[in-house]
PDB file of N, CA and C in Angstrom:
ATOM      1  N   UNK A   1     122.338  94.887 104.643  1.00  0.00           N
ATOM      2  CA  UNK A   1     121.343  95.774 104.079  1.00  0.00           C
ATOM      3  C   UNK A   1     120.006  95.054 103.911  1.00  0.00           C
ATOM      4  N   UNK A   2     120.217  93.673 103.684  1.00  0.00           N
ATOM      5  CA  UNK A   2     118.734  93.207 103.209  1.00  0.00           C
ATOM      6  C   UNK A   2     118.063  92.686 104.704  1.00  0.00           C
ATOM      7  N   UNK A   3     118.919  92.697 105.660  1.00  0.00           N
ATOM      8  CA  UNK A   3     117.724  92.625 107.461  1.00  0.00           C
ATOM      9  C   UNK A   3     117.213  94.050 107.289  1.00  0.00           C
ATOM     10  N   UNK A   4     118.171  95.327 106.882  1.00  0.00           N
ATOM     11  CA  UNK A   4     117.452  96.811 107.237  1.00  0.00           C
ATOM     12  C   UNK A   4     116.472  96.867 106.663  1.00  0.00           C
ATOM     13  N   UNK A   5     116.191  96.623 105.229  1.00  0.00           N
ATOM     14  CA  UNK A   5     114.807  96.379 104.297  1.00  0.00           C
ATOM     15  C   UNK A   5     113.524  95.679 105.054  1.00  0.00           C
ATOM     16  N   UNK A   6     114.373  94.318 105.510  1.00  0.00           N
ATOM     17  CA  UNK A   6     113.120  93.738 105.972  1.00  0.00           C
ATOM     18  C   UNK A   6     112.319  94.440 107.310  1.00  0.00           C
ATOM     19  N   UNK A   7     113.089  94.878 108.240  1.00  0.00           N
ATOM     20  CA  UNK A   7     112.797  95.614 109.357  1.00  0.00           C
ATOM     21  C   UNK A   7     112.445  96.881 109.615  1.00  0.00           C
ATOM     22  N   UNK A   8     112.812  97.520 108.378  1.00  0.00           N
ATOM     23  CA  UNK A   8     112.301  98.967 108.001  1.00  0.00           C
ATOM     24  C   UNK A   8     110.650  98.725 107.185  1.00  0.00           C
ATOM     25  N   UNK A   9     110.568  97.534 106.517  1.00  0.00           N
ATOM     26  CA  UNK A   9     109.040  97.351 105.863  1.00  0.00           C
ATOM     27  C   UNK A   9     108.299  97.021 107.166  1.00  0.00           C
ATOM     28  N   UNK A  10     108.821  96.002 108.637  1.00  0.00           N
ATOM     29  CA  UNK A  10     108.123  95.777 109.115  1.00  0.00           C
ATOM     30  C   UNK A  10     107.543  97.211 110.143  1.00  0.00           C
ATOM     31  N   UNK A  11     108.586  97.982 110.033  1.00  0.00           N
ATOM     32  CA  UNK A  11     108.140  98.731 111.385  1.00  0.00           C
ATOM     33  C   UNK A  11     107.213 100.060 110.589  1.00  0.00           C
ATOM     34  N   UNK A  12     107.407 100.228 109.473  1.00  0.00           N
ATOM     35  CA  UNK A  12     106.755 100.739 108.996  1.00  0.00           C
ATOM     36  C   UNK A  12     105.445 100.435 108.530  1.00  0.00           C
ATOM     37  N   UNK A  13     104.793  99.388 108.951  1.00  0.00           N
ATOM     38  CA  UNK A  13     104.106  98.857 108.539  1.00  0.00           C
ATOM     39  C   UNK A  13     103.242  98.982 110.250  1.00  0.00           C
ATOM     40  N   UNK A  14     104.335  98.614 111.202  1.00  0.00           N
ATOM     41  CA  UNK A  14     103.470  98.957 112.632  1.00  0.00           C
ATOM     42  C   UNK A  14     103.094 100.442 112.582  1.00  0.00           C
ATOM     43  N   UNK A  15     103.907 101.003 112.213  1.00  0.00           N
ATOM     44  CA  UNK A  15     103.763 102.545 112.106  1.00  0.00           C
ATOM     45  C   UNK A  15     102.021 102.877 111.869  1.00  0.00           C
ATOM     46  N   UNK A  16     102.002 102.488 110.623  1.00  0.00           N
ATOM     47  CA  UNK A  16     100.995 102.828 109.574  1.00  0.00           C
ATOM     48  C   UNK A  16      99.615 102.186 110.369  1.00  0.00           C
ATOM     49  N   UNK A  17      99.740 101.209 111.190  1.00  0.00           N
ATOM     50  CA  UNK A  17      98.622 100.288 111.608  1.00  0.00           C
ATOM     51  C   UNK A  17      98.367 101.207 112.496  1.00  0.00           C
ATOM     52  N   UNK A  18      99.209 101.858 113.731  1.00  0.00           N
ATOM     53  CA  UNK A  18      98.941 102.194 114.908  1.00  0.00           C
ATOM     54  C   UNK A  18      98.182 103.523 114.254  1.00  0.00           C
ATOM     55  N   UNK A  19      98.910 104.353 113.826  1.00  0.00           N
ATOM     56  CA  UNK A  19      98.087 105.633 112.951  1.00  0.00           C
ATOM     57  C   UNK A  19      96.748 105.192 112.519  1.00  0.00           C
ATOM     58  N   UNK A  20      96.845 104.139 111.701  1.00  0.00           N
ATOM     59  CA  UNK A  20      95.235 103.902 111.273  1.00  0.00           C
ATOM     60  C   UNK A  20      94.238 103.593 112.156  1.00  0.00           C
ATOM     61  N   UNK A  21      94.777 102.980 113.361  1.00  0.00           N
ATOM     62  CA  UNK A  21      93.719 102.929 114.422  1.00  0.00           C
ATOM     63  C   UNK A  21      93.525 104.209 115.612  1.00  0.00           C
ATOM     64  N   UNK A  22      94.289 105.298 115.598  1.00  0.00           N
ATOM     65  CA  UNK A  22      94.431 105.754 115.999  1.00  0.00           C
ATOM     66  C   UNK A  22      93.462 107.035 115.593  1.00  0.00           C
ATOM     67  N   UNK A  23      94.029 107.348 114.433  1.00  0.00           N
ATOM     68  CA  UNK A  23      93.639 109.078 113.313  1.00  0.00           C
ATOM     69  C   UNK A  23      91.992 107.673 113.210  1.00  0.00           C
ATOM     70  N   UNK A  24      90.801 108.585 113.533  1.00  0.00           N
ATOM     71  CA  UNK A  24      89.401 108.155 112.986  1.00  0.00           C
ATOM     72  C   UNK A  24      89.082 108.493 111.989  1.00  0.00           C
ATOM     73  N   UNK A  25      89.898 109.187 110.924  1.00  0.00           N
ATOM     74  CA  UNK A  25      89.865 109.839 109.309  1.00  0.00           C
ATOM     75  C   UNK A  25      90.030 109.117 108.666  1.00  0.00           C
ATOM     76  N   UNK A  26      91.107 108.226 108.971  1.00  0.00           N
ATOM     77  CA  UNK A  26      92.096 107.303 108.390  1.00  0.00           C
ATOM     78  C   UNK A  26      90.950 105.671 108.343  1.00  0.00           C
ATOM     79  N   UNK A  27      90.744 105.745 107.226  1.00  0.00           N
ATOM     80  CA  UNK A  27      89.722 104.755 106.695  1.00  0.00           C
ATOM     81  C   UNK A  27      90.320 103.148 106.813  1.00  0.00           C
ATOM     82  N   UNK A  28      89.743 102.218 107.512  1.00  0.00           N
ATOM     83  CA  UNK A  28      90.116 101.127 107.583  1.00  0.00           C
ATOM     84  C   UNK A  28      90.521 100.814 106.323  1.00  0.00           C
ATOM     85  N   UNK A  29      89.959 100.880 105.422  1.00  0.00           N
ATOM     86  CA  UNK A  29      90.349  99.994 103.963  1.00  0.00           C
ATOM     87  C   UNK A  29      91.642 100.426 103.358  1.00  0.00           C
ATOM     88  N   UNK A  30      92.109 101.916 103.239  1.00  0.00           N
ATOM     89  CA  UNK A  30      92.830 102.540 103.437  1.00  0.00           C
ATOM     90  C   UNK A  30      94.390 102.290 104.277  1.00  0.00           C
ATOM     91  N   UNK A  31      94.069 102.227 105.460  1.00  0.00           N
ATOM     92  CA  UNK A  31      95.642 101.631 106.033  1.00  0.00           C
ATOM     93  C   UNK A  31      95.794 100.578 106.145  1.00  0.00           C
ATOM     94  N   UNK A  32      94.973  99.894 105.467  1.00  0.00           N
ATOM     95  CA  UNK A  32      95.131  98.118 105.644  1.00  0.00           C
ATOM     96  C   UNK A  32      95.697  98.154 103.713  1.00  0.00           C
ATOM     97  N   UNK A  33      94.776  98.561 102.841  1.00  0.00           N
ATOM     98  CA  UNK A  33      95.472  98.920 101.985  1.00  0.00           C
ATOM     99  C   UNK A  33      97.387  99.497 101.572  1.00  0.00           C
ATOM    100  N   UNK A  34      97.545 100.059 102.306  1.00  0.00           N
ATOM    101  CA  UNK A  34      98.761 101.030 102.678  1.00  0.00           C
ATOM    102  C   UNK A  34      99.187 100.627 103.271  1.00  0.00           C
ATOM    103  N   UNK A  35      99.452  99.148 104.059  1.00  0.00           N
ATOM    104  CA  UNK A  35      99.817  98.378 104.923  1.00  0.00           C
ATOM    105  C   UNK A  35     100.519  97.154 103.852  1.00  0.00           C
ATOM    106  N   UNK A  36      99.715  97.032 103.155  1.00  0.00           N
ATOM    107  CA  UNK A  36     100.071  95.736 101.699  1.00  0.00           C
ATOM    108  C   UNK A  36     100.989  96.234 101.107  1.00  0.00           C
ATOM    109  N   UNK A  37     100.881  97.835 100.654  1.00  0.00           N
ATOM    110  CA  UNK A  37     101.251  98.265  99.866  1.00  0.00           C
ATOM    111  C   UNK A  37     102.696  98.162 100.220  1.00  0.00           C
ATOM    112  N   UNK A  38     103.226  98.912 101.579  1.00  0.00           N
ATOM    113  CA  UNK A  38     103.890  98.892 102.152  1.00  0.00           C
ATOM    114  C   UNK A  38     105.300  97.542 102.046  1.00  0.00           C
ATOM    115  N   UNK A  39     104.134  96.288 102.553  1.00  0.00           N
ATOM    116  CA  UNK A  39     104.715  95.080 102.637  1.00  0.00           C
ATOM    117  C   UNK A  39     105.292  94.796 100.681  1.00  0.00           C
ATOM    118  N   UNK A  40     104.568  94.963  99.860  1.00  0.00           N
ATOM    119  CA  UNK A  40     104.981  94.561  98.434  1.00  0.00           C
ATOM    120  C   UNK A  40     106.316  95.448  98.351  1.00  0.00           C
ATOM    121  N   UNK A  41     106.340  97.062  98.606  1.00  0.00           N
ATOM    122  CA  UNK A  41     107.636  97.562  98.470  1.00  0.00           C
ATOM    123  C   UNK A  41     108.668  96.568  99.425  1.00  0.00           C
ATOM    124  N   UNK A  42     108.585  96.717 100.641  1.00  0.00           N
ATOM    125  CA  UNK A  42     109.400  95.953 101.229  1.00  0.00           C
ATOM    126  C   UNK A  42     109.748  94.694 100.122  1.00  0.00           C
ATOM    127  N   UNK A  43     109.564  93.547  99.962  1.00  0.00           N
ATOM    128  CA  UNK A  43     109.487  92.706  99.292  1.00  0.00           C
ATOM    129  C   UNK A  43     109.891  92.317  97.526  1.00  0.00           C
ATOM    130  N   UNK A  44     110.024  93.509  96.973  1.00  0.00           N
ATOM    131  CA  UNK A  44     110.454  93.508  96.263  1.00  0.00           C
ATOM    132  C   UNK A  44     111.594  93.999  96.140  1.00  0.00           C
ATOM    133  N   UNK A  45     111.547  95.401  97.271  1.00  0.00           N
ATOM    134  CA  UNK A  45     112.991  95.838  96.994  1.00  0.00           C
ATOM    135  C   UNK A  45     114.081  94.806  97.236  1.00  0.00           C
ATOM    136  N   UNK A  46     113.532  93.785  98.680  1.00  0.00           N
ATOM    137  CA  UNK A  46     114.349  92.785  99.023  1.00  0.00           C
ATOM    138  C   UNK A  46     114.599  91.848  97.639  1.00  0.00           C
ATOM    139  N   UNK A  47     113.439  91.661  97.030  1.00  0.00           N
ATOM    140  CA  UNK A  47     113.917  90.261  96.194  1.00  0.00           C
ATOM    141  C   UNK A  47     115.254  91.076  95.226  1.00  0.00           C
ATOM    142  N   UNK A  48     115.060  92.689  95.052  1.00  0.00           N
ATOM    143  CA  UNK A  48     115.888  93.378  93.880  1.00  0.00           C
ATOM    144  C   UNK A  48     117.379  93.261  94.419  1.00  0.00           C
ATOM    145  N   UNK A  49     117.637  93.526  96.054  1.00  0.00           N
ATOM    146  CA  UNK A  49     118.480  93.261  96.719  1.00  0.00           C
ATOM    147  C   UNK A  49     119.752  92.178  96.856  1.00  0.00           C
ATOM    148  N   UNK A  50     118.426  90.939  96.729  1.00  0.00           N
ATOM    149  CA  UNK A  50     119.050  89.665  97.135  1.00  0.00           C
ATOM    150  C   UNK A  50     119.222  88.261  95.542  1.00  0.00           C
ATOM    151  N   UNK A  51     118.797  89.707  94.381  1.00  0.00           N
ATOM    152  CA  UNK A  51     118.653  88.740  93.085  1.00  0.00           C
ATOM    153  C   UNK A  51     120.036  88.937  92.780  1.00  0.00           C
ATOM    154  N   UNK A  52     120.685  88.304  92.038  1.00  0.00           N
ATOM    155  CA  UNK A  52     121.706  88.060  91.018  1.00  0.00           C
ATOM    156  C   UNK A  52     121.935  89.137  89.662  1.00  0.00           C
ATOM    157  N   UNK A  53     121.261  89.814  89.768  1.00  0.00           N
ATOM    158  CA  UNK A  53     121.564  91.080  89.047  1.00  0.00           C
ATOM    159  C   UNK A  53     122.541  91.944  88.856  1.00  0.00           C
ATOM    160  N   UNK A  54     123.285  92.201  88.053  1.00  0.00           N
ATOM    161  CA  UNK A  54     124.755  93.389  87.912  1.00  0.00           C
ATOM    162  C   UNK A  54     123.958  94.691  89.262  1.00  0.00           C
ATOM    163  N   UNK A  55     125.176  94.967  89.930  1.00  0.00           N
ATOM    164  CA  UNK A  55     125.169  95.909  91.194  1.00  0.00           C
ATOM    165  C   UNK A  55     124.500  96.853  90.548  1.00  0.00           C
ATOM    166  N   UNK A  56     124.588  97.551  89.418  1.00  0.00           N
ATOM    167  CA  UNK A  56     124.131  98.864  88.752  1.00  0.00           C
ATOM    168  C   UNK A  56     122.349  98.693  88.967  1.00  0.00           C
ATOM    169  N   UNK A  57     122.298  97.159  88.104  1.00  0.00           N
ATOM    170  CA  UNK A  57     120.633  97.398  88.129  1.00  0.00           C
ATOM    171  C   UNK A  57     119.688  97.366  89.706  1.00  0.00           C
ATOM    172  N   UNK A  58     120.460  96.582  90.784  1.00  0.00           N
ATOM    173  CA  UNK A  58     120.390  96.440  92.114  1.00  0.00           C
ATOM    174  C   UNK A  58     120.185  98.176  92.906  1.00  0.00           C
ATOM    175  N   UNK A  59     120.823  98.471  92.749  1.00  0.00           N
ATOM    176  CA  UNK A  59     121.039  99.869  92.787  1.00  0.00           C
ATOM    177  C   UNK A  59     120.447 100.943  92.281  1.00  0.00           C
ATOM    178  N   UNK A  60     120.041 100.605  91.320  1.00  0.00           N
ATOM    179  CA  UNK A  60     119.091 101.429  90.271  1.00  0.00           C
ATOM    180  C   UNK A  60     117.930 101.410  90.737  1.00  0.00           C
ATOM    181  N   UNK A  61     117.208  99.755  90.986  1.00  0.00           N
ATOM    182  CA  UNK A  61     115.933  99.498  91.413  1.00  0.00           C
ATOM    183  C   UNK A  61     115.774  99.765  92.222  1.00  0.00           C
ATOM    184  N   UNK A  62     117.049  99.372  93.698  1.00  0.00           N
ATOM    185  CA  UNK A  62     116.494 100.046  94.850  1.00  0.00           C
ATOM    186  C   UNK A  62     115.682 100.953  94.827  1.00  0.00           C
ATOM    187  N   UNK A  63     116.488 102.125  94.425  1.00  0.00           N
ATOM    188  CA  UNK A  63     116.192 103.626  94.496  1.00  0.00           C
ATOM    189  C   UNK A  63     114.509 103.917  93.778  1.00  0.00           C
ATOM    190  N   UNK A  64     114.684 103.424  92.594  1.00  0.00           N
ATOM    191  CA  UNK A  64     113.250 103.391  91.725  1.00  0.00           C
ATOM    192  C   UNK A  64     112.134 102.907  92.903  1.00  0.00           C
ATOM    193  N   UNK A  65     112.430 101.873  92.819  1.00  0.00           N
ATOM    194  CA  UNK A  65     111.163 101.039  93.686  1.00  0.00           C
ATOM    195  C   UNK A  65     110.728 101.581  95.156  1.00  0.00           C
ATOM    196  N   UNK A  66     111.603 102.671  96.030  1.00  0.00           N
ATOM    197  CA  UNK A  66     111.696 103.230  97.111  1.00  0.00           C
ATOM    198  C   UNK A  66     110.534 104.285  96.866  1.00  0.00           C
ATOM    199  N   UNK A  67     110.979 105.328  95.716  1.00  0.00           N
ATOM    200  CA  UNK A  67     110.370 106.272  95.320  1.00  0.00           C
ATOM    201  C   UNK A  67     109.081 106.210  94.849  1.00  0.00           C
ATOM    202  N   UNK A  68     109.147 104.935  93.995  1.00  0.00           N
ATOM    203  CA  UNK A  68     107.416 104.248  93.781  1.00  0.00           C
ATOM    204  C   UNK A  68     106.946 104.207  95.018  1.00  0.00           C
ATOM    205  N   UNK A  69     107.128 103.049  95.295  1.00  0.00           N
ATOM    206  CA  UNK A  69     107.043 102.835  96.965  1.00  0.00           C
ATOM    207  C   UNK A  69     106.109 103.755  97.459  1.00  0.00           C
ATOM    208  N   UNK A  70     106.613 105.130  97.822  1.00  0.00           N
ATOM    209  CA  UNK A  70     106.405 106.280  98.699  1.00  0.00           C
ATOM    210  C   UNK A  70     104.941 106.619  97.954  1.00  0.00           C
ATOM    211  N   UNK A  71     105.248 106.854  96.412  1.00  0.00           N
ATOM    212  CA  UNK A  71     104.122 107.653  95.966  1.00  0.00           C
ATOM    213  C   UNK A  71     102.988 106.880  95.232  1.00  0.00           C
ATOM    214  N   UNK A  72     102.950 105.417  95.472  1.00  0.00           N
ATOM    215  CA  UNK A  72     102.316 104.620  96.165  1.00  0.00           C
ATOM    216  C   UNK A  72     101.721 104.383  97.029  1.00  0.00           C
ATOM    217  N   UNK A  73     102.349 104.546  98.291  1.00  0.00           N
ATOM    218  CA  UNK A  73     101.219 104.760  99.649  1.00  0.00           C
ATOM    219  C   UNK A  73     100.645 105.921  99.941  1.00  0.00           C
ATOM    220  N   UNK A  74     101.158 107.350  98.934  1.00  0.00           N
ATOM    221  CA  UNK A  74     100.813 108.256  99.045  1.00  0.00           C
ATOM    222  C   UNK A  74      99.354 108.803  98.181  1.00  0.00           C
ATOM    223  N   UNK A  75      99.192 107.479  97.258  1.00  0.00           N
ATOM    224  CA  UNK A  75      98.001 107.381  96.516  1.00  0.00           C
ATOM    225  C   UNK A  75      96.953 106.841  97.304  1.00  0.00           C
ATOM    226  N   UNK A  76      97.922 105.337  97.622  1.00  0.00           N
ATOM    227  CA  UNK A  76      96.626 105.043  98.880  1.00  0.00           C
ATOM    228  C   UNK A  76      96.231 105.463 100.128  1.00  0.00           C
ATOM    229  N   UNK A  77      97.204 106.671 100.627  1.00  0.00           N
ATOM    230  CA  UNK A  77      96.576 107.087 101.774  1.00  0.00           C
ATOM    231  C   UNK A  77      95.438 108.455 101.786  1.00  0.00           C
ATOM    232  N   UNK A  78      95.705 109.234 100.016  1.00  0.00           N
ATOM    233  CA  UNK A  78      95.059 109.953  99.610  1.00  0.00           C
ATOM    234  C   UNK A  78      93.924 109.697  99.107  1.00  0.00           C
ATOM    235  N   UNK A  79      93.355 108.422  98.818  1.00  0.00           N
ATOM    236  CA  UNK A  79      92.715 107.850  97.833  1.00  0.00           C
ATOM    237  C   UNK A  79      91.418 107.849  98.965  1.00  0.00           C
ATOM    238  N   UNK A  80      89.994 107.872  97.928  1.00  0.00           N
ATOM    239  CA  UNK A  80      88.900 107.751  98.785  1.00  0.00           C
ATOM    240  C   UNK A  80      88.539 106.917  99.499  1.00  0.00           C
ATOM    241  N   UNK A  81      87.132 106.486 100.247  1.00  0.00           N
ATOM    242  CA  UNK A  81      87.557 105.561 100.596  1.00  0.00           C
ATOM    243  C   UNK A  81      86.593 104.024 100.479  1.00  0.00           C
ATOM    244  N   UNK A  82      85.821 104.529  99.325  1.00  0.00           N
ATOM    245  CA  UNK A  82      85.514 103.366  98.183  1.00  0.00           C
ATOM    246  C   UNK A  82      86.741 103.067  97.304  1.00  0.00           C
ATOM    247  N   UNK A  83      86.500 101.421  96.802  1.00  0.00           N
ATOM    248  CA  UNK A  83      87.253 100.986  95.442  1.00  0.00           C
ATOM    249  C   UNK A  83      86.593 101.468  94.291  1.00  0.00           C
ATOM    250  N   UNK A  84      85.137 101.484  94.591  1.00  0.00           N
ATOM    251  CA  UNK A  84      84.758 102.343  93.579  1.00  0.00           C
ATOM    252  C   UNK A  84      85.011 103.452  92.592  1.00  0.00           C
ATOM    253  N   UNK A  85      85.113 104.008  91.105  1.00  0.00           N
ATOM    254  CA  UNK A  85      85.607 105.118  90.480  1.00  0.00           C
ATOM    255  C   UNK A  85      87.290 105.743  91.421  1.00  0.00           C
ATOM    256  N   UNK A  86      87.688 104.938  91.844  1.00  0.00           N
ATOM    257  CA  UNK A  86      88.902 105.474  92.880  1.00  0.00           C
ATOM    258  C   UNK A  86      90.310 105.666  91.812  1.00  0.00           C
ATOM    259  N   UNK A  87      90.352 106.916  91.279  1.00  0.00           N
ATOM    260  CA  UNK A  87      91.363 106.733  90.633  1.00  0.00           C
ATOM    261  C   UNK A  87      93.033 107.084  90.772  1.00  0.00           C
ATOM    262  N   UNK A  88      93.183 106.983  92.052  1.00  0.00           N
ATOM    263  CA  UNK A  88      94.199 106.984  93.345  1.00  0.00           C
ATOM    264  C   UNK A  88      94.340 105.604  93.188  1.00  0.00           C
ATOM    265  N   UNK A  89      93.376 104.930  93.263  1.00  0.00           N
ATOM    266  CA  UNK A  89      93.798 103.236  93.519  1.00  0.00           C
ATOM    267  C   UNK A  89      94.555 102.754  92.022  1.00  0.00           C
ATOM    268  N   UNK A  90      93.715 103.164  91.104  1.00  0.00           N
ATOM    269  CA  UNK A  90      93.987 102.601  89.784  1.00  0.00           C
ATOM    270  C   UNK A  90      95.574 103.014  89.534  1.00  0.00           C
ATOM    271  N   UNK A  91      95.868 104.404  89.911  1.00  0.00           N
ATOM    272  CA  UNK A  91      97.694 104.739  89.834  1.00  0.00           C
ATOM    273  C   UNK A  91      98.261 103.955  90.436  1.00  0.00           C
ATOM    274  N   UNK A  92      98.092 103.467  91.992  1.00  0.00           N
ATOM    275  CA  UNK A  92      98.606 102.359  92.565  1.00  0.00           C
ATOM    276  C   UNK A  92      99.011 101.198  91.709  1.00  0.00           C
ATOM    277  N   UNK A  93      97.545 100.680  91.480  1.00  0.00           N
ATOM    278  CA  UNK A  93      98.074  99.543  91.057  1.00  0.00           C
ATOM    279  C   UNK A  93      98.802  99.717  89.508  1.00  0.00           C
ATOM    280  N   UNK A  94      98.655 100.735  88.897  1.00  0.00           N
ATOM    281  CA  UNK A  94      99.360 100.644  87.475  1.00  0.00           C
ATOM    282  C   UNK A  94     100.916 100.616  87.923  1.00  0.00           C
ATOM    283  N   UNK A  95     101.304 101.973  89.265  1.00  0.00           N
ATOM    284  CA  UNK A  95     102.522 101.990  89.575  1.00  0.00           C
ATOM    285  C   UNK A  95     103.398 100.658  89.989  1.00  0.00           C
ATOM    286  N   UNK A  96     102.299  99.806  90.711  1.00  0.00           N
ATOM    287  CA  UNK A  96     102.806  97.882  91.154  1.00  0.00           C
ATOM    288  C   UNK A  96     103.051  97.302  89.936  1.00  0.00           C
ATOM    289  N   UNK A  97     102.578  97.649  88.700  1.00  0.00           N
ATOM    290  CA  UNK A  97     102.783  96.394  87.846  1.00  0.00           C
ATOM    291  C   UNK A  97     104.180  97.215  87.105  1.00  0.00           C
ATOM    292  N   UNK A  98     104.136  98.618  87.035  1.00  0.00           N
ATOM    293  CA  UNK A  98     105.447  99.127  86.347  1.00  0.00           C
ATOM    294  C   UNK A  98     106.555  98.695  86.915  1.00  0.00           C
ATOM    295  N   UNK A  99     106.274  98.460  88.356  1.00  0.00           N
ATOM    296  CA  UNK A  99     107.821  98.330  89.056  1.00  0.00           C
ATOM    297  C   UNK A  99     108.064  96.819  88.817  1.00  0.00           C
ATOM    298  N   UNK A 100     106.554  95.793  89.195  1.00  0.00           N
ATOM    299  CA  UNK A 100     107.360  94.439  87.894  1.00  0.00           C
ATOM    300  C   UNK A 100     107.845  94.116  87.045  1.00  0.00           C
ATOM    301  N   UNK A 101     107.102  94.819  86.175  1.00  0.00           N
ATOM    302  CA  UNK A 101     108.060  95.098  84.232  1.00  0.00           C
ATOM    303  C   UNK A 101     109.013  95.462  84.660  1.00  0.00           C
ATOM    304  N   UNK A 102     109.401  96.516  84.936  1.00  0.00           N
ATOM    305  CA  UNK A 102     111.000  97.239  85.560  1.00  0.00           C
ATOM    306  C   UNK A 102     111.574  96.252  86.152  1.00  0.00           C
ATOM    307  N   UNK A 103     111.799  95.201  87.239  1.00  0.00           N
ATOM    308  CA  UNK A 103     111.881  94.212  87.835  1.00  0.00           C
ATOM    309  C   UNK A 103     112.527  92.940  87.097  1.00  0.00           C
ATOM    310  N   UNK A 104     111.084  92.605  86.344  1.00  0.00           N
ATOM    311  CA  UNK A 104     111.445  91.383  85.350  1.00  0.00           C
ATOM    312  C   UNK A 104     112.457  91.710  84.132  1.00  0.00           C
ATOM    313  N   UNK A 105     111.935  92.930  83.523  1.00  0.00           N
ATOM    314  CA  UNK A 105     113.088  93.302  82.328  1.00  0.00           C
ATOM    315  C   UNK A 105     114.764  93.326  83.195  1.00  0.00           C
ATOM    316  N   UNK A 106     114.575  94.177  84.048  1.00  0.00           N
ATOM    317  CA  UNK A 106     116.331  94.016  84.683  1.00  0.00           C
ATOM    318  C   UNK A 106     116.784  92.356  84.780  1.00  0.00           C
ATOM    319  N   UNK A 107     116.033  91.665  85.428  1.00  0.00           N
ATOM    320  CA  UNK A 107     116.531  90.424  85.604  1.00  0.00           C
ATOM    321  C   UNK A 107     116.981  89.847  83.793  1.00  0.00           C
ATOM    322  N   UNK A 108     116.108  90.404  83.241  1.00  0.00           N
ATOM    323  CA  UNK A 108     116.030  88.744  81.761  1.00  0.00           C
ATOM    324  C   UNK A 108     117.739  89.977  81.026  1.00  0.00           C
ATOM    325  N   UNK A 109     117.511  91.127  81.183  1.00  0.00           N
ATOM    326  CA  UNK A 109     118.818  91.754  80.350  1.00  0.00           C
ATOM    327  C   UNK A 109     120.045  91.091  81.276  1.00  0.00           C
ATOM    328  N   UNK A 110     120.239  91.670  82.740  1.00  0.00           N
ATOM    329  CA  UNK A 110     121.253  91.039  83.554  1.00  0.00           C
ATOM    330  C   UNK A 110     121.753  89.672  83.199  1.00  0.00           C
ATOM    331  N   UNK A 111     120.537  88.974  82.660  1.00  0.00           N
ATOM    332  CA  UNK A 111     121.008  87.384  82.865  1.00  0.00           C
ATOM    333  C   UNK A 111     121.603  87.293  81.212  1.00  0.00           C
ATOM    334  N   UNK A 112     120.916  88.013  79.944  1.00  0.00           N
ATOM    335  CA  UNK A 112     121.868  88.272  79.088  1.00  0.00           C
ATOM    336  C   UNK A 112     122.931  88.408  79.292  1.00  0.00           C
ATOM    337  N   UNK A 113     123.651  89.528  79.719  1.00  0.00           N
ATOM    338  CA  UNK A 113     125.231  90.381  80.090  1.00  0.00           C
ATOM    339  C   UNK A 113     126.147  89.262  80.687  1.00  0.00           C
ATOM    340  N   UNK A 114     125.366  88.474  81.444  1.00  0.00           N
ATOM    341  CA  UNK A 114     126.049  87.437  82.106  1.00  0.00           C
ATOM    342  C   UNK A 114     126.311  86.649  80.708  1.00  0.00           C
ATOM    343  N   UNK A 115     125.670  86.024  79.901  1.00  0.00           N
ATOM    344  CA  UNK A 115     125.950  84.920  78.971  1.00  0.00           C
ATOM    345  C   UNK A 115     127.053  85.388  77.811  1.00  0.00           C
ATOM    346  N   UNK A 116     126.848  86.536  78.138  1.00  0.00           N
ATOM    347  CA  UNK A 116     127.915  87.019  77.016  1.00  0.00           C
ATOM    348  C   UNK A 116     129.587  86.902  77.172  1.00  0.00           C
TER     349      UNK A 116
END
């Protein structure tokens, strides 16, 4: 499962490039944006994958972080196409740091459950 993650972030990620050069709507900053974005889901879901965490929270996050994920790039592909007043971007990034907290808290409880 954790090669399908990595190879599903990468091709999705060609995906998104070829579209952005392709669609002339599609704002450079934008699918290069949505390209990162892309790569961080990949990347975390993997680290959620491949951490030491009880299966439940592994499982849990997947799914969470997938769904962020999506409506995540769906901010940045909606989003204008200044950083400026962009408040598409600002959900982004609030949604990146929730799925860390979410992330880090699973790990520090998991590693509790274990000591017990």
């Amino acid at each position: 499962m954790k090669n399908i993650i990595l190879i599903s972030g990468t091709l999705l990620i060609a995906l998104n490039t070829i579209i952005g050069l392709i669609v002339t709507d599609y704002s450079t900053l934008n699918f290069l944006l949505a390209d990162l974005s892309i790569a961080l889901s990949a990347g975390i879901i993997y680290f959620a994958a491949c951490s030491k965490m009880a299966d439940g929270f592994k499982i849990g996050l997947t799914v969470l972080f997938f769904f962020t994920g999506i409506i995540r790039v769906l901010c940045i592909v909606l989003a204008s196409k200044t950083l400026e007043n962009n408040v598409l971007f600002v959900v982004a990034i609030a949604i990146l740091f929730l799925e860390i907290i979410c992330l880090a808290a699973s790990m520090i409880i998991s590693k509790k459950n274990h000591l017990q």
